[in-house]
Protein backbone atom coordinates (compact mmCIF):
# COMPACT_ATOMS: atom_id res chain seq x y z
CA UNK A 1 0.00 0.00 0.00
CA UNK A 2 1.26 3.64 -1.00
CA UNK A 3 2.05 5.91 1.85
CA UNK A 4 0.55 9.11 2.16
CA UNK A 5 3.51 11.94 0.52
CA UNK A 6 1.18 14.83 2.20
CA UNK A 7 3.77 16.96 4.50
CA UNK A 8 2.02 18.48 7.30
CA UNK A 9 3.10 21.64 9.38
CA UNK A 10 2.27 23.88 11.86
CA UNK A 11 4.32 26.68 12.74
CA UNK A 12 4.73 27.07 16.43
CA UNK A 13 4.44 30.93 18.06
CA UNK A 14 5.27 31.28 21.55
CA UNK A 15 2.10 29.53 22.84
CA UNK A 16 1.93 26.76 20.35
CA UNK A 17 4.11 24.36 19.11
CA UNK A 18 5.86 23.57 15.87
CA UNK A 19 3.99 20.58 14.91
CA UNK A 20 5.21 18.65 11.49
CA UNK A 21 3.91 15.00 10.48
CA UNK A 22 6.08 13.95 8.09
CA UNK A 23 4.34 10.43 6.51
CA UNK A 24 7.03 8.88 3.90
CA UNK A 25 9.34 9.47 7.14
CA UNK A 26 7.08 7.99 9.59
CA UNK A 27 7.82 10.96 11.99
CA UNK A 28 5.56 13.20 14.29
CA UNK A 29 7.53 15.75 15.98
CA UNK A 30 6.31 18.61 18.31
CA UNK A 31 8.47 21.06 19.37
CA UNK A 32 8.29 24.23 21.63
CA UNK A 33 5.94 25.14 24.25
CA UNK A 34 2.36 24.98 24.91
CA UNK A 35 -0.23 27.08 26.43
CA UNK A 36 -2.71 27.85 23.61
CA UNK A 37 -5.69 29.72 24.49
CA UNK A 38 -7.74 27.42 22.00
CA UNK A 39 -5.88 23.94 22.27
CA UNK A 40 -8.83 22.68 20.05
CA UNK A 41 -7.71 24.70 17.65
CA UNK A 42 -4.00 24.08 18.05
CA UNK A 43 -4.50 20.48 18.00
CA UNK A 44 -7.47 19.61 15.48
CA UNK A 45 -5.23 20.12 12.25
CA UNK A 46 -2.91 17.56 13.37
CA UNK A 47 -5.84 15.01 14.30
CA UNK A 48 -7.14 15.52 10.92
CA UNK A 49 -3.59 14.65 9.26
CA UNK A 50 -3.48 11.51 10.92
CA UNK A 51 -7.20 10.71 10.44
CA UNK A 52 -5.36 10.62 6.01
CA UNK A 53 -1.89 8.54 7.93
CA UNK A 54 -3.79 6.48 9.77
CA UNK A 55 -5.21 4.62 6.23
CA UNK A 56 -1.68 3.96 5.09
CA UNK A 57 1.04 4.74 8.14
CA UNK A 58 4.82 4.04 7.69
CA UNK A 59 5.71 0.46 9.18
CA UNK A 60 7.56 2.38 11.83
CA UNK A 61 6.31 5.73 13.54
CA UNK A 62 8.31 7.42 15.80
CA UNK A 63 6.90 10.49 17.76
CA UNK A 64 9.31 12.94 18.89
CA UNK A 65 8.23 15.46 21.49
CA UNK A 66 10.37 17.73 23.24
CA UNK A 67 8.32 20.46 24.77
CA UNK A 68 9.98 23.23 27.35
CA UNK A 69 6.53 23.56 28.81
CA UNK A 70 2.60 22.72 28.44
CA UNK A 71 -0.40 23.23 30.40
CA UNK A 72 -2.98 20.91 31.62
CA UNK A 73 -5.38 21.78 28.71
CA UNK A 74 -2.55 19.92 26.23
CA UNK A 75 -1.57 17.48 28.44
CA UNK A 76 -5.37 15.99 27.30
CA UNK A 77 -4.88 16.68 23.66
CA UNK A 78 -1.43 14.81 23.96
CA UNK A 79 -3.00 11.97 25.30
CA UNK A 80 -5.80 11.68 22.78
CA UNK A 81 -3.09 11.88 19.80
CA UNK A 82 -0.34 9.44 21.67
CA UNK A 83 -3.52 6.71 22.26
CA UNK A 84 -4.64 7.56 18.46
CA UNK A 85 -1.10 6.31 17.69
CA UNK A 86 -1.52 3.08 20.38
CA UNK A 87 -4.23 2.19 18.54
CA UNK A 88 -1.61 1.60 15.32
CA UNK A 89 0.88 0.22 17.51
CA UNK A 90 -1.78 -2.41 19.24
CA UNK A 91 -3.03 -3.47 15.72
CA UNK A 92 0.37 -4.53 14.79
CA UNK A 93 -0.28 -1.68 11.81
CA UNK A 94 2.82 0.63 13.03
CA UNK A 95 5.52 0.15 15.34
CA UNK A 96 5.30 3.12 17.26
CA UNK A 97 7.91 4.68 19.45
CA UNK A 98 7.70 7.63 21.73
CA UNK A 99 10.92 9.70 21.74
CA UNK A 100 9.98 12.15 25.23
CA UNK A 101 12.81 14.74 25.09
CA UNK A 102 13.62 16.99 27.66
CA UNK A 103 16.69 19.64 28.64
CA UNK A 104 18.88 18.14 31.08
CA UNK A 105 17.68 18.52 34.81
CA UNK A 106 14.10 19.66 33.62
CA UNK A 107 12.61 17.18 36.53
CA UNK A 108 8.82 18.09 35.59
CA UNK A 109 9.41 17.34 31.79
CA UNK A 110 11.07 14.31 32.83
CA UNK A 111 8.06 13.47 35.38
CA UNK A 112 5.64 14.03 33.04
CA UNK A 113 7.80 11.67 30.25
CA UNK A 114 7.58 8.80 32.84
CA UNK A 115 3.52 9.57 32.83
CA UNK A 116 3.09 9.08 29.55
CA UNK A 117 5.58 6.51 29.41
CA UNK A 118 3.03 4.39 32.29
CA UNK A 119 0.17 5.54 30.21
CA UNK A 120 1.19 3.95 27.17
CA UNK A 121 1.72 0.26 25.35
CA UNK A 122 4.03 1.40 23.17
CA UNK A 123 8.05 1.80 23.59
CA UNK A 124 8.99 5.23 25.45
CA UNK A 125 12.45 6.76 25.44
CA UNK A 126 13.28 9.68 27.80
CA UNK A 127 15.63 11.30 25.36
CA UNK A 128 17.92 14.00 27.85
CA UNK A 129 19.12 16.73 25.79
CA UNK A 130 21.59 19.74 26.22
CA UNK A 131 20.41 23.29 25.48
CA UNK A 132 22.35 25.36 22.95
């Protein structure tokens, strides 16, 4: 079956986050912070883009999120798009893997990588990274 070639982006401002689903890659990344006003809003385009991958989704999917902050109204939204992607991994239709990246000695993004991590039956990797 084909995969999907449709690139899909949304640029991140300093509420939202840079969200790109890149199909032929098999690679979800989200990037930034989080506090939108309207997370419906923030969130919806991306559901949509995976409602198209989800017909025809890379064997392998890995989901890269490194966030330097959200708030509890994404922390939902997050969770509705991770168990979209459980849903692939469960079905044996995509091996997912969760790539939870966070600066070094950020203890809450950590914490809240170990949540989802619990949360989840798919691989997790807390990913430490060094800011520029």
């Amino acid at each position: 079956m084909p995969q999907p070639t449709s690139l899909f982006r949304s640029a991140g401002t300093d509420r939202t986050p840079e969200i790109v689903l890149d199909p032929e890659a098999g690679l979800l990344t989200i990037t930034g912070c989080s506090i939108p006003e309207n997370p419906e809003r923030t969130f919806a385009p991306l559901h949509a883009a995976l409602d198209h991958y989800e017909k025809a989704p890379a064997k392998r999917t890995v989901v890269r999120i490194h966030l330097t902050y959200f708030n509890s109204s994404s922390t939902k939204y997050l969770l509705d798009l991770l168990k979209r992607l459980e849903d692939l991994h469960v079905g044996g239709t995509s091996e997912v893997l969760l790539e939870w990246c966070h600066e070094k000695g950020d203890l809450d993004m950590q914490e809240a990588g170990n949540d989802y991590k619990q949360l989840l039956e798919f691989p997790t990797q807390l990913v430490e990274v060094r800011s520029e």
